[in-house]
PDB file of N, CA and C in Angstrom:
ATOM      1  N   UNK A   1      15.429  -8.237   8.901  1.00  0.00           N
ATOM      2  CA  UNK A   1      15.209  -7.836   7.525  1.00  0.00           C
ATOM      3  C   UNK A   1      13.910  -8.462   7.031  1.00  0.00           C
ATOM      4  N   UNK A   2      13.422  -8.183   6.160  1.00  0.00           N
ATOM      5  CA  UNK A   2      11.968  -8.525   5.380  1.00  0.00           C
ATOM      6  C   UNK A   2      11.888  -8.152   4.309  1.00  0.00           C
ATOM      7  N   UNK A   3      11.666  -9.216   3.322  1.00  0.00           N
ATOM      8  CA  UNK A   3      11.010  -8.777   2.063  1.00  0.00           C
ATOM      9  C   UNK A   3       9.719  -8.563   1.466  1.00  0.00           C
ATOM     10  N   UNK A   4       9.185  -7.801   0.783  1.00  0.00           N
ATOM     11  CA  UNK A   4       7.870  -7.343   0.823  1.00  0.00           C
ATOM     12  C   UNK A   4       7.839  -7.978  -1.534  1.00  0.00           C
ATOM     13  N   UNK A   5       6.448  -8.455  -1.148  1.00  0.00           N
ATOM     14  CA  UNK A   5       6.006  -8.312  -2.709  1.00  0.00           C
ATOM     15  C   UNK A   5       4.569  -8.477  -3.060  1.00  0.00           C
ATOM     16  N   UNK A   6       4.283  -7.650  -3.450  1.00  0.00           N
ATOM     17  CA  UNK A   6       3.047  -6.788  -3.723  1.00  0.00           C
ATOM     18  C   UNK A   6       2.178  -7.448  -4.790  1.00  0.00           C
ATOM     19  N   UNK A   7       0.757  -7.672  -4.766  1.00  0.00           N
ATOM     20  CA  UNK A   7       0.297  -7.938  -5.898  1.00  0.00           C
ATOM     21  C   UNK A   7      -1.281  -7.888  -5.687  1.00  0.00           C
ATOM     22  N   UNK A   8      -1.609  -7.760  -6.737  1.00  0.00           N
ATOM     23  CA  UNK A   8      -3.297  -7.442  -6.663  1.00  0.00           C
ATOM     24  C   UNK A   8      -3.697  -6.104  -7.699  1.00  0.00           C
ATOM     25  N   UNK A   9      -2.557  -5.911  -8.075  1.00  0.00           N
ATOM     26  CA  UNK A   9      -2.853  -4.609  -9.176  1.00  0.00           C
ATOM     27  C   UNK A   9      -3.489  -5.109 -10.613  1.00  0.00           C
ATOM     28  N   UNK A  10      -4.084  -4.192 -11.359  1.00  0.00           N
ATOM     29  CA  UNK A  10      -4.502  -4.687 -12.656  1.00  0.00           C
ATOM     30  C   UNK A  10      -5.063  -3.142 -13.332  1.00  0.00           C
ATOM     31  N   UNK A  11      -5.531  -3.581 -14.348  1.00  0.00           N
ATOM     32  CA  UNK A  11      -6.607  -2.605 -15.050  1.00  0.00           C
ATOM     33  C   UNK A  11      -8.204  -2.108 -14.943  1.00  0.00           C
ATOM     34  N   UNK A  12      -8.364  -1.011 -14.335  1.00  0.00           N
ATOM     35  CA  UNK A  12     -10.039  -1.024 -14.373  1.00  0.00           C
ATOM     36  C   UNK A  12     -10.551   0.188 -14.376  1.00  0.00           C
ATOM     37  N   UNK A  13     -11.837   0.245 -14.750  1.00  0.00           N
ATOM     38  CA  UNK A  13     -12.767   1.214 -15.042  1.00  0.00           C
ATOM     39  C   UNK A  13     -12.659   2.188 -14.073  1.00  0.00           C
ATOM     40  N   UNK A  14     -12.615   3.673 -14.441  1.00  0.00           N
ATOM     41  CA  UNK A  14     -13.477   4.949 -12.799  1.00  0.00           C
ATOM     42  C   UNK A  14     -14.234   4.230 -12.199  1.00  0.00           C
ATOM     43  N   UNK A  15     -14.281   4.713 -10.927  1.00  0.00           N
ATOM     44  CA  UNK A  15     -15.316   3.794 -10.128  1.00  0.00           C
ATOM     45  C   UNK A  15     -14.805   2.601  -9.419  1.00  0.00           C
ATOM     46  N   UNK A  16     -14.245   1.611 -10.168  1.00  0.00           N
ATOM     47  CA  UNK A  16     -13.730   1.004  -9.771  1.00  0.00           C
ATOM     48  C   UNK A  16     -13.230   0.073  -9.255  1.00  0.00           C
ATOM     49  N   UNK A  17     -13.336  -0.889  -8.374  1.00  0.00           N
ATOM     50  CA  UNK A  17     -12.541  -1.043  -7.142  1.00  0.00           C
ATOM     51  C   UNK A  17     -11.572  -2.072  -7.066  1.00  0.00           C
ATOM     52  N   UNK A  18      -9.917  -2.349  -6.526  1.00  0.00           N
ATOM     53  CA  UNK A  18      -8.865  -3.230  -6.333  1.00  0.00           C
ATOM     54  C   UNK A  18      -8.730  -3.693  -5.011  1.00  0.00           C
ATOM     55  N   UNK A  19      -7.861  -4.777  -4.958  1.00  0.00           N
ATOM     56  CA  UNK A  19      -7.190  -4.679  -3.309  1.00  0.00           C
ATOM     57  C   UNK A  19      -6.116  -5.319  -3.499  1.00  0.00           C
ATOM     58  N   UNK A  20      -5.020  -4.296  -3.083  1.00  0.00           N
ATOM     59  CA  UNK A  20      -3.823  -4.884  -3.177  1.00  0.00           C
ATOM     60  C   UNK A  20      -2.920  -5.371  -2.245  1.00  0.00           C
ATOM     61  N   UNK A  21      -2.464  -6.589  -2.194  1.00  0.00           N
ATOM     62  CA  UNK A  21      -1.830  -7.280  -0.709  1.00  0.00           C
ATOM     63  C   UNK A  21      -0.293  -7.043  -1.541  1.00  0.00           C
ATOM     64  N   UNK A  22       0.100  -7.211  -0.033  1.00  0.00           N
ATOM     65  CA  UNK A  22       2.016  -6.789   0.270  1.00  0.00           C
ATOM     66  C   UNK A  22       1.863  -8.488   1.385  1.00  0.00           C
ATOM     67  N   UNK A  23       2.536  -9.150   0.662  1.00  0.00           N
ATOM     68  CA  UNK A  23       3.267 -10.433   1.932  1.00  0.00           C
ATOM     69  C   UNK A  23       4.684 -10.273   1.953  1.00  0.00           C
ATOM     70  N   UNK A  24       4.991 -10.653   3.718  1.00  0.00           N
ATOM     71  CA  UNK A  24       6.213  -9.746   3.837  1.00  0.00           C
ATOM     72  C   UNK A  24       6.938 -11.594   4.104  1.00  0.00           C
ATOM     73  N   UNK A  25       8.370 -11.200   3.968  1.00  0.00           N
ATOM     74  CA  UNK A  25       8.772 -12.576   4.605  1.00  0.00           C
ATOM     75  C   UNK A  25       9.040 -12.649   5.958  1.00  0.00           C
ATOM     76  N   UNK A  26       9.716 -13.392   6.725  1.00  0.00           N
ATOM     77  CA  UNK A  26      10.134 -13.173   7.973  1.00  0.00           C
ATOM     78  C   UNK A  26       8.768 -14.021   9.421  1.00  0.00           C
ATOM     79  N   UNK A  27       9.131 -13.684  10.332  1.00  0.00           N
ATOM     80  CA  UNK A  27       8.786 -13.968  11.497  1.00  0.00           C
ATOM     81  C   UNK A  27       8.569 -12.575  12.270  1.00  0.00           C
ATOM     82  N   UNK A  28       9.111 -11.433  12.118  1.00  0.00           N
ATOM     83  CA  UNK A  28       9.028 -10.191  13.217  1.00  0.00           C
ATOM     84  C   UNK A  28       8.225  -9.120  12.335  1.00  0.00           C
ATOM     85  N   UNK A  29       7.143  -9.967  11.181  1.00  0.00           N
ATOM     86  CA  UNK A  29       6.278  -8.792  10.269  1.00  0.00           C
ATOM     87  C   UNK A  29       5.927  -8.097  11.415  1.00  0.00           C
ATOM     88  N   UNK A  30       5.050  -8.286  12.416  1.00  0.00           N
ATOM     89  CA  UNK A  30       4.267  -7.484  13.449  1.00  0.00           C
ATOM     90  C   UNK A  30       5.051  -6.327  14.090  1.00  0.00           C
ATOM     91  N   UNK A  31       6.371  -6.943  13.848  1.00  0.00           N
ATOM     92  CA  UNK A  31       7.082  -5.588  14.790  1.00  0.00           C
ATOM     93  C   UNK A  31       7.326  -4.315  13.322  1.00  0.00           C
ATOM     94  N   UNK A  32       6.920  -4.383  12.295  1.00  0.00           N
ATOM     95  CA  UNK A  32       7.348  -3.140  11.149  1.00  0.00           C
ATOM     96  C   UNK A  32       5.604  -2.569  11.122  1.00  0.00           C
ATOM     97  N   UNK A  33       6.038  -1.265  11.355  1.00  0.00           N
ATOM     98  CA  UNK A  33       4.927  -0.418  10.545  1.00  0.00           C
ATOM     99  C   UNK A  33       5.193  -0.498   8.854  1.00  0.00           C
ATOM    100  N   UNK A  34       4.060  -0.295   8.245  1.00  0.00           N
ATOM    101  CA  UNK A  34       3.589  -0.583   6.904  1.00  0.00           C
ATOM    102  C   UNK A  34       3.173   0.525   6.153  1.00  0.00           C
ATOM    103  N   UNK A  35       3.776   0.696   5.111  1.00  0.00           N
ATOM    104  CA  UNK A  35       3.138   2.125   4.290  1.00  0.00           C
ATOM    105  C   UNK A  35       2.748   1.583   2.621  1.00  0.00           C
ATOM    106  N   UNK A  36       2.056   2.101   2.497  1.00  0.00           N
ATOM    107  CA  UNK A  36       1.841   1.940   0.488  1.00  0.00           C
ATOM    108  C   UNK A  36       2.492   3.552  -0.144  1.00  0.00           C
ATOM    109  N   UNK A  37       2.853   3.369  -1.011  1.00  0.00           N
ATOM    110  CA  UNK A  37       3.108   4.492  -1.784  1.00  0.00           C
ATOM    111  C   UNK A  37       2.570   4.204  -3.250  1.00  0.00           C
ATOM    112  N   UNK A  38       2.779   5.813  -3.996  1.00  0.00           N
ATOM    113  CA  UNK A  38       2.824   5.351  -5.397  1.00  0.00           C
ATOM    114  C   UNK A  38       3.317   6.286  -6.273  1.00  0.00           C
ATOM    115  N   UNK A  39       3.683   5.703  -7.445  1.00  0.00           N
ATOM    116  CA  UNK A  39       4.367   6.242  -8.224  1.00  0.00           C
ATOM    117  C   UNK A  39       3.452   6.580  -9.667  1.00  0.00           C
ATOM    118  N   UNK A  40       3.418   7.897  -9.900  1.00  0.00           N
ATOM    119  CA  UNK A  40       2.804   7.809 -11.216  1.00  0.00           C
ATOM    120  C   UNK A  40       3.720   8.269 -12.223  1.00  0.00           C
ATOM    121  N   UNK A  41       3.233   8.173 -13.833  1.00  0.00           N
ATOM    122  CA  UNK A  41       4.565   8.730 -14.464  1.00  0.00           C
ATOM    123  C   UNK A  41       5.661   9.802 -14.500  1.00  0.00           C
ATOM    124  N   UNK A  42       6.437  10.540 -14.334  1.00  0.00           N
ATOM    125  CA  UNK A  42       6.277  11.387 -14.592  1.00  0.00           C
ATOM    126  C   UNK A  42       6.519  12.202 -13.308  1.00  0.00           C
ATOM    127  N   UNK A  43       6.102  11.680 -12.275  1.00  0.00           N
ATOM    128  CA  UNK A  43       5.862  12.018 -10.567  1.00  0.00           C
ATOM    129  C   UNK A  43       6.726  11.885  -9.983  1.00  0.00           C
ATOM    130  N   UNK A  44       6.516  12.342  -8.408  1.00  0.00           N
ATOM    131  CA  UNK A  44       7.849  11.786  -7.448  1.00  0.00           C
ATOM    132  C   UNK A  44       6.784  10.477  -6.944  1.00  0.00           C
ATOM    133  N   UNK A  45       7.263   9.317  -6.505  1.00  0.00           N
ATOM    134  CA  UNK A  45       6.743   8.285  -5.539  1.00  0.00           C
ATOM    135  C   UNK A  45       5.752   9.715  -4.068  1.00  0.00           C
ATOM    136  N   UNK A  46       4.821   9.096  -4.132  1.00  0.00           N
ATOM    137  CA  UNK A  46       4.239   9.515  -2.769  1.00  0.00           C
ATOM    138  C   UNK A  46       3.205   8.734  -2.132  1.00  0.00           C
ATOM    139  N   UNK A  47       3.082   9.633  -0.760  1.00  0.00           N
ATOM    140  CA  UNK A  47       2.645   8.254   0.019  1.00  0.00           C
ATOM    141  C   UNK A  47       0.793   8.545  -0.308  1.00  0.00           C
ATOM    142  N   UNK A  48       0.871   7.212   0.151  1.00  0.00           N
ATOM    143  CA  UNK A  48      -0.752   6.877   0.032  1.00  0.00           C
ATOM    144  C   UNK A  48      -1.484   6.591   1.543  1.00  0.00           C
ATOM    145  N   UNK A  49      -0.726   5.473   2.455  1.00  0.00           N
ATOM    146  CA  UNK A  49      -1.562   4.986   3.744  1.00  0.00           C
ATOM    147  C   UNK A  49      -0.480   4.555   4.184  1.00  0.00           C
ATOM    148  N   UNK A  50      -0.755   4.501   5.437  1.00  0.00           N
ATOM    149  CA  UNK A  50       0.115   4.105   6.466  1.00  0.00           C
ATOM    150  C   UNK A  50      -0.392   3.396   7.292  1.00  0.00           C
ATOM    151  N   UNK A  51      -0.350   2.336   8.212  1.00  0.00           N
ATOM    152  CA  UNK A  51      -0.703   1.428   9.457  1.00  0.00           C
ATOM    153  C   UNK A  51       0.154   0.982  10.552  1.00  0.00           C
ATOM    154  N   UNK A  52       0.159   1.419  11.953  1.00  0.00           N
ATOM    155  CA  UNK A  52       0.964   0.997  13.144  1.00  0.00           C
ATOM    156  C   UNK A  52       1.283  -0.468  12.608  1.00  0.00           C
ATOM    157  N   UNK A  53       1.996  -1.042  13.869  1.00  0.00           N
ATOM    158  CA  UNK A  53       2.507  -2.640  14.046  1.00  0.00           C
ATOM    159  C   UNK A  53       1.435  -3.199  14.213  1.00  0.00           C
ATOM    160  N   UNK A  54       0.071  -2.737  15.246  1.00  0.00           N
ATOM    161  CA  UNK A  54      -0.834  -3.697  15.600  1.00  0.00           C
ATOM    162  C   UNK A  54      -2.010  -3.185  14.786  1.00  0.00           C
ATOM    163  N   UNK A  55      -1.945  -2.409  14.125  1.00  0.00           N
ATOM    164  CA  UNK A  55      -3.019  -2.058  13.089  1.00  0.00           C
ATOM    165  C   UNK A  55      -3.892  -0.576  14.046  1.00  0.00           C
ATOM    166  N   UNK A  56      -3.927  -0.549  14.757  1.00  0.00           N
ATOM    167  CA  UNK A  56      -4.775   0.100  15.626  1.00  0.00           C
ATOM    168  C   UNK A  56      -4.595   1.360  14.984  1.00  0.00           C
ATOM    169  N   UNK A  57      -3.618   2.258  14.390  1.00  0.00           N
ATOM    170  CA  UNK A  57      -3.779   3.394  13.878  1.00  0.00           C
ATOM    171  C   UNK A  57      -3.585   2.922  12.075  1.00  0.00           C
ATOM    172  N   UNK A  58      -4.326   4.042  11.824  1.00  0.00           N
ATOM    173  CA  UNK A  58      -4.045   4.399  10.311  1.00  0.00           C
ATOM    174  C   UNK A  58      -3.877   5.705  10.247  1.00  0.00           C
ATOM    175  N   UNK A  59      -3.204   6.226   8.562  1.00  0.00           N
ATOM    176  CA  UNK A  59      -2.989   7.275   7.994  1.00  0.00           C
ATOM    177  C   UNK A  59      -3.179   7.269   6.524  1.00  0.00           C
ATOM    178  N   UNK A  60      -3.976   8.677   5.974  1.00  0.00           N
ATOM    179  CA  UNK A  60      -4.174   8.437   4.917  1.00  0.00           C
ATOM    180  C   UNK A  60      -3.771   9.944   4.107  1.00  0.00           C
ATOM    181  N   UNK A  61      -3.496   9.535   3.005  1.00  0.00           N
ATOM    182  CA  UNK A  61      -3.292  10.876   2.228  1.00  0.00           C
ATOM    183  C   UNK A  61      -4.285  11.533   1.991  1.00  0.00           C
ATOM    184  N   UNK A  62      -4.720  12.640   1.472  1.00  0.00           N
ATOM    185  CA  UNK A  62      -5.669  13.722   2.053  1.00  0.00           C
ATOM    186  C   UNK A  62      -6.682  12.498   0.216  1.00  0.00           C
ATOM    187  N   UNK A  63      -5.474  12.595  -0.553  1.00  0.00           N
ATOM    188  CA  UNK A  63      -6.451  12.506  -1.458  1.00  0.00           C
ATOM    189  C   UNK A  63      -7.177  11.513  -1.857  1.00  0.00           C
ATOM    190  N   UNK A  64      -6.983  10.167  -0.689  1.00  0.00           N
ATOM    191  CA  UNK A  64      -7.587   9.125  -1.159  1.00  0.00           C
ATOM    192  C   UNK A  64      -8.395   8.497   0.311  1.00  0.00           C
ATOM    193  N   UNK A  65      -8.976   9.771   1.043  1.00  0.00           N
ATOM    194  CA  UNK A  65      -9.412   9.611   2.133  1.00  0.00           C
ATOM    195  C   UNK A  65     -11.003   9.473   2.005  1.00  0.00           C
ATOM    196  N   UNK A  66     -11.302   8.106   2.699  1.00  0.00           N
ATOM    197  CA  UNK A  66     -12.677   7.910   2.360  1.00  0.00           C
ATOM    198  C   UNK A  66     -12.536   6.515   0.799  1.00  0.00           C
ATOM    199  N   UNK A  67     -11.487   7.127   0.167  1.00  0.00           N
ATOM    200  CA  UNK A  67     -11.852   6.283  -0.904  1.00  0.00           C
ATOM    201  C   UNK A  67     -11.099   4.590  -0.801  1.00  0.00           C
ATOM    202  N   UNK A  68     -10.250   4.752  -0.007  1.00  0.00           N
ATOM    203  CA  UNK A  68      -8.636   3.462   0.327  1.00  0.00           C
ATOM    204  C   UNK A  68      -8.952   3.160   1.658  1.00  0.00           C
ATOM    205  N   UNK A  69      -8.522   1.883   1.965  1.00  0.00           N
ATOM    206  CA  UNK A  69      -8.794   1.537   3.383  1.00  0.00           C
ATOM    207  C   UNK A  69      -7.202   0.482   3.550  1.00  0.00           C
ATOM    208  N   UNK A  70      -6.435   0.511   4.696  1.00  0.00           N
ATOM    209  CA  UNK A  70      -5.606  -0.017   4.466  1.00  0.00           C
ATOM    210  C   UNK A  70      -5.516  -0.706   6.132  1.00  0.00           C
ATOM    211  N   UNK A  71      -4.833  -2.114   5.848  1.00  0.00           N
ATOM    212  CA  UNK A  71      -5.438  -3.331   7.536  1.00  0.00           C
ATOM    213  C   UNK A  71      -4.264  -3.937   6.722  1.00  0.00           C
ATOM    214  N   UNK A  72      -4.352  -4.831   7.575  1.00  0.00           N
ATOM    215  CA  UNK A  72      -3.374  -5.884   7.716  1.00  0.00           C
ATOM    216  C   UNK A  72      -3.768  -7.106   8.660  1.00  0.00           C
ATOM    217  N   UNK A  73      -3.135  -8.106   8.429  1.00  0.00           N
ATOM    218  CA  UNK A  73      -3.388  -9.508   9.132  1.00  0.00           C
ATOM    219  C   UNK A  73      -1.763  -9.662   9.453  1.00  0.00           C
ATOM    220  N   UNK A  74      -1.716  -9.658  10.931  1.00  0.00           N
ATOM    221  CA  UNK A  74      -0.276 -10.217  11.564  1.00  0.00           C
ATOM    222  C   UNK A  74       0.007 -11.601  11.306  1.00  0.00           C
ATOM    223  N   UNK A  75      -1.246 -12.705  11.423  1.00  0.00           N
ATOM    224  CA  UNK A  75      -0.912 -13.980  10.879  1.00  0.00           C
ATOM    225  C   UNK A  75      -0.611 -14.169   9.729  1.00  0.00           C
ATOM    226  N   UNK A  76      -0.748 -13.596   9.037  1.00  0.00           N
ATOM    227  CA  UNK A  76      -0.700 -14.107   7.800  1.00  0.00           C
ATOM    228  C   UNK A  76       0.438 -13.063   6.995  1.00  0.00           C
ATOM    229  N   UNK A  77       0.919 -12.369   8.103  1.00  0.00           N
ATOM    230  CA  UNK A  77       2.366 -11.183   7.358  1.00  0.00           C
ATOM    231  C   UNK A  77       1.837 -10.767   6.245  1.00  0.00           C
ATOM    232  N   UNK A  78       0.864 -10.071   6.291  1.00  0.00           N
ATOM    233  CA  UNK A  78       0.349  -9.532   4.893  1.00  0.00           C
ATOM    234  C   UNK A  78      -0.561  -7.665   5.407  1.00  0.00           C
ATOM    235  N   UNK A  79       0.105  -7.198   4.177  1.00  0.00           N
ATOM    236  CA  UNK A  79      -0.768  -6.055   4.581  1.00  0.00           C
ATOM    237  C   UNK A  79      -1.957  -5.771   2.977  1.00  0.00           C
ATOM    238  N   UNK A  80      -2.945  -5.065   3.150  1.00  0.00           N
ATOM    239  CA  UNK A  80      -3.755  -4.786   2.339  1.00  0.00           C
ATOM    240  C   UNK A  80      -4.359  -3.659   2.112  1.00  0.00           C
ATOM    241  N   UNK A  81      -4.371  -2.970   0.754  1.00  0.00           N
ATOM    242  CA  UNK A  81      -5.135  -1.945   0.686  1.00  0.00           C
ATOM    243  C   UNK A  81      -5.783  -2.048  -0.496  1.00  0.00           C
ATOM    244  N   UNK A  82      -6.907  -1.516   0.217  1.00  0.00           N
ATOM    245  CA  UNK A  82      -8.304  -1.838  -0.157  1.00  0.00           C
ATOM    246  C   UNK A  82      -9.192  -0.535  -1.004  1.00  0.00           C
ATOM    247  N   UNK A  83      -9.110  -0.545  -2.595  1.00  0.00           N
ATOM    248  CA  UNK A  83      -9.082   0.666  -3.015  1.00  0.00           C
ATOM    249  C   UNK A  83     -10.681   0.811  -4.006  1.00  0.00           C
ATOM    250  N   UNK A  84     -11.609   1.710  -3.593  1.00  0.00           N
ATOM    251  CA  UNK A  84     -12.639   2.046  -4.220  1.00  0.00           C
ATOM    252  C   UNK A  84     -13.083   3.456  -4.688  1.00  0.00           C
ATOM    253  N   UNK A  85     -13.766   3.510  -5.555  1.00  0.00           N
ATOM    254  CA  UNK A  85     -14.352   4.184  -6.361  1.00  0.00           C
ATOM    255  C   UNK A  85     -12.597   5.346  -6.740  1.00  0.00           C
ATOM    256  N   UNK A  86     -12.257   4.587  -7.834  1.00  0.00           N
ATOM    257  CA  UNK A  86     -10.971   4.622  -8.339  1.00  0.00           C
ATOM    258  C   UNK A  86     -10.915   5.815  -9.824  1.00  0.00           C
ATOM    259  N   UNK A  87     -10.577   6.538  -9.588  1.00  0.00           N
ATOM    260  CA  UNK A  87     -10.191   7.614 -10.508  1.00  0.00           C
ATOM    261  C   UNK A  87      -8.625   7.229 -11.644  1.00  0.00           C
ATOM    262  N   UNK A  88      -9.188   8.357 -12.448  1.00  0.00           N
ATOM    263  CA  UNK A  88      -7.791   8.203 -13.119  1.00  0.00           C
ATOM    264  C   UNK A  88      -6.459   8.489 -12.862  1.00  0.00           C
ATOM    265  N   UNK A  89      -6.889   9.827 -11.991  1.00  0.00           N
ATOM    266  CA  UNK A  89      -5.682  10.133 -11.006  1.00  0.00           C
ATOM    267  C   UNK A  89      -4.766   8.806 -10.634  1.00  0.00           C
ATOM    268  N   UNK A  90      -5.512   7.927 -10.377  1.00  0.00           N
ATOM    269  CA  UNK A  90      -4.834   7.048  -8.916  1.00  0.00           C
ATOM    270  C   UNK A  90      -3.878   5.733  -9.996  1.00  0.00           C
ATOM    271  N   UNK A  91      -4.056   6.251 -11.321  1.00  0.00           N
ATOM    272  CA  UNK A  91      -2.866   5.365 -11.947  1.00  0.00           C
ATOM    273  C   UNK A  91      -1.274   5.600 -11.709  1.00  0.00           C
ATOM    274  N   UNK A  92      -0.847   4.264 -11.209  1.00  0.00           N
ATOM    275  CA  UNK A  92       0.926   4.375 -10.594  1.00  0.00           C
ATOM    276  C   UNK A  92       0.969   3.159 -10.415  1.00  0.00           C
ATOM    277  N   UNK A  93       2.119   2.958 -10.060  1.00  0.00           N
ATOM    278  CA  UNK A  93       3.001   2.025 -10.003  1.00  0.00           C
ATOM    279  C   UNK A  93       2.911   1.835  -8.063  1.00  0.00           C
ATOM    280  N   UNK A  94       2.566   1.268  -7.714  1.00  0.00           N
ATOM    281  CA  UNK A  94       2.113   0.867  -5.767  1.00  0.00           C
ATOM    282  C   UNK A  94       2.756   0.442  -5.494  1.00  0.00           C
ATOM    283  N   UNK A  95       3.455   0.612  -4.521  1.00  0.00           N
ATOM    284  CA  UNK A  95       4.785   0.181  -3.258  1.00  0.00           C
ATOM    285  C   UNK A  95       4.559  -0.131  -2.341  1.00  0.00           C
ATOM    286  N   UNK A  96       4.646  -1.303  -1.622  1.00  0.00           N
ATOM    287  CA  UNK A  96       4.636  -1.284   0.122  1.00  0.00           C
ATOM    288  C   UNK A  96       5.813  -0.839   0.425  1.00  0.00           C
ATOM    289  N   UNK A  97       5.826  -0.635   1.618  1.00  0.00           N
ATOM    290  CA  UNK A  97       7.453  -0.628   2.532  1.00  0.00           C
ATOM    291  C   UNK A  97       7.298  -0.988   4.232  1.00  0.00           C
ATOM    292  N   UNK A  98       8.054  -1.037   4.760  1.00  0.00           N
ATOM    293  CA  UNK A  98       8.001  -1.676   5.901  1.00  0.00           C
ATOM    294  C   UNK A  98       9.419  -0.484   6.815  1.00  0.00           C
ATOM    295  N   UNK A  99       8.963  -0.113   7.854  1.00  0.00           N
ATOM    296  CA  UNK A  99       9.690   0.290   8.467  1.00  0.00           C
ATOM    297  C   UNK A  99      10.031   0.008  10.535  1.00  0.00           C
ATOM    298  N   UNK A 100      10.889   0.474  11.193  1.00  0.00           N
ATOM    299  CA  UNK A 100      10.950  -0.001  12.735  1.00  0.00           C
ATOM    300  C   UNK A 100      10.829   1.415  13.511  1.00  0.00           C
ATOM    301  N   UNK A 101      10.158   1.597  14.094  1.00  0.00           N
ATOM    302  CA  UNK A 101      10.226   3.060  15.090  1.00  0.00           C
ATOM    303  C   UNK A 101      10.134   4.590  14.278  1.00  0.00           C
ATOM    304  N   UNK A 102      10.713   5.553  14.757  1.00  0.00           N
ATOM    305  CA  UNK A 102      10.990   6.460  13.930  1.00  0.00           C
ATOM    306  C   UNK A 102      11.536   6.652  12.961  1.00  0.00           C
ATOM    307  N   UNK A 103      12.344   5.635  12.334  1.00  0.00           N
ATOM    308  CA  UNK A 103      13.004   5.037  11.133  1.00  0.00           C
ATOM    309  C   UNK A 103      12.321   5.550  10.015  1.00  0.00           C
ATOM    310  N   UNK A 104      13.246   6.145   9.097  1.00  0.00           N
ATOM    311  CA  UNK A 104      12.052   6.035   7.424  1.00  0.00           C
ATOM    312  C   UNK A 104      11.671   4.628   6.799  1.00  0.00           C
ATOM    313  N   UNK A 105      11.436   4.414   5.921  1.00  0.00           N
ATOM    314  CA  UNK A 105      10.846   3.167   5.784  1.00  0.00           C
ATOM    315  C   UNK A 105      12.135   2.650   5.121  1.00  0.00           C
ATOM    316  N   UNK A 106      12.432   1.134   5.382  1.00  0.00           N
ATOM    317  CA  UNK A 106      13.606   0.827   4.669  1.00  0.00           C
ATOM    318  C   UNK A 106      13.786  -0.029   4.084  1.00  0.00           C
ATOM    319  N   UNK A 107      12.853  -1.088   3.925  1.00  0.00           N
ATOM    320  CA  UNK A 107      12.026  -2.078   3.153  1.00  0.00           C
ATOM    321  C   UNK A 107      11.173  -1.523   2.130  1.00  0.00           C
ATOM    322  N   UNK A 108      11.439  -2.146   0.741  1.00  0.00           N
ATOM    323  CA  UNK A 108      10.364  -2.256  -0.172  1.00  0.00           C
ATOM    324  C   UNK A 108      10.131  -3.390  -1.131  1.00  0.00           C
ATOM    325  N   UNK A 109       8.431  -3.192  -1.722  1.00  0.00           N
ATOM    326  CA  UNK A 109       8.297  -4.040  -2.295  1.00  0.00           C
ATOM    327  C   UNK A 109       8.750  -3.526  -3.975  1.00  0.00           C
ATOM    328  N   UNK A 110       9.071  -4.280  -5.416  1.00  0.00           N
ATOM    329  CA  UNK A 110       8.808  -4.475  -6.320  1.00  0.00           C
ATOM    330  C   UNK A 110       8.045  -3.540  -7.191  1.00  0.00           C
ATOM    331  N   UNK A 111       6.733  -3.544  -6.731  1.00  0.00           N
ATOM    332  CA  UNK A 111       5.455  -2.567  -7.051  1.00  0.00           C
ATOM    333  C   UNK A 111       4.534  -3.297  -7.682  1.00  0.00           C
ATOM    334  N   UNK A 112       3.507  -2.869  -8.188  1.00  0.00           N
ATOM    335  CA  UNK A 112       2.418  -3.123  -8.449  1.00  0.00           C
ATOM    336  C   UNK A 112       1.831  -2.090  -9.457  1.00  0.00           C
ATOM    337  N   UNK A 113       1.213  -2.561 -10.525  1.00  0.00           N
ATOM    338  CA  UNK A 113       0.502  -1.650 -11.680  1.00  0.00           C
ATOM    339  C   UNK A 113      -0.726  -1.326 -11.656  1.00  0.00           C
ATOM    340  N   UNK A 114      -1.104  -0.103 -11.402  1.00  0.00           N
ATOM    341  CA  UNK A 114      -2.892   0.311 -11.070  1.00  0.00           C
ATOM    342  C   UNK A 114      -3.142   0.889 -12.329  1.00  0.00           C
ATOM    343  N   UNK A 115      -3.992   0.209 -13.450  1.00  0.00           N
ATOM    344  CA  UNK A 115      -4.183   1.374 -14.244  1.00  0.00           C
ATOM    345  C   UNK A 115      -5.915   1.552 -14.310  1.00  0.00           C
ATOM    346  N   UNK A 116      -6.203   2.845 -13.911  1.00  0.00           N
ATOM    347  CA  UNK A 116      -7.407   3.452 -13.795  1.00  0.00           C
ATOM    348  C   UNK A 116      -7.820   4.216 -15.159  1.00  0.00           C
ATOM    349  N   UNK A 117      -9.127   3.439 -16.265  1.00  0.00           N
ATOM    350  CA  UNK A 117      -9.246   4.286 -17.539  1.00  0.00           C
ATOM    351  C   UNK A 117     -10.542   5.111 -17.220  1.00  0.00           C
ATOM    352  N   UNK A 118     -10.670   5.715 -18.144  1.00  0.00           N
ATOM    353  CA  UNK A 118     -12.198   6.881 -17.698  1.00  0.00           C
ATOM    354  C   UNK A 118     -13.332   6.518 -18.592  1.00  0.00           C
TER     355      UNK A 118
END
């Protein structure tokens, strides 16, 4: 099991830029793939990025491709995403989660508050 809690969110201008870390608890972080999601008002939760166990792959949602970069550090059980030139769109509420194999994700964090003004 692992707990995830998220932080690095805040308020800022278009343009932009945040980075928001997820530290997970545990000893077997390396063995969970890692996803961010987000929630805006009003919305369903959806995903944002995704990263294998050893980082070597990523995935990104169509709409924040180029703009989000998402890594992680196995030492330090932490994952990060790394968010620039930030629209208004991209205001929500940010989730990590943590999942094992083909599994949906079954770990989450708390969330995190992005608010993007114009």
């Amino acid at each position: 099991q692992v707990q995830l809690v998220e932080s690095g969110g805040g308020s800022v201008q278009a343009g932009g830029s945040l980075r928001l870390s997820c530290a997970a608890s545990g000893r077997t972080f390396s063995r969970y793939a890692m996803g961010w999601f987000r929630q805006a008002p009003g919305k369903e939760r959806e995903f944002v990025a995704a990263i294998s166990t050893s980082g070597s792959s990523t995935y990104y949602a169509d709409s924040v491709k180029g703009r989000f970069t998402i890594s992680r550090d196995n030492a330090k059980n932490t994952v990060y995403l790394q968010m620039n030139s930030l629209e208004p769109e991209d205001t929500a509420i940010y989730y990590c989660a943590a999942k094992t194999g083909y599994s949906d994700y079954a770990y989450w964090g708390q969330g995190t508050q992005v608010t993007v003004s114009s």
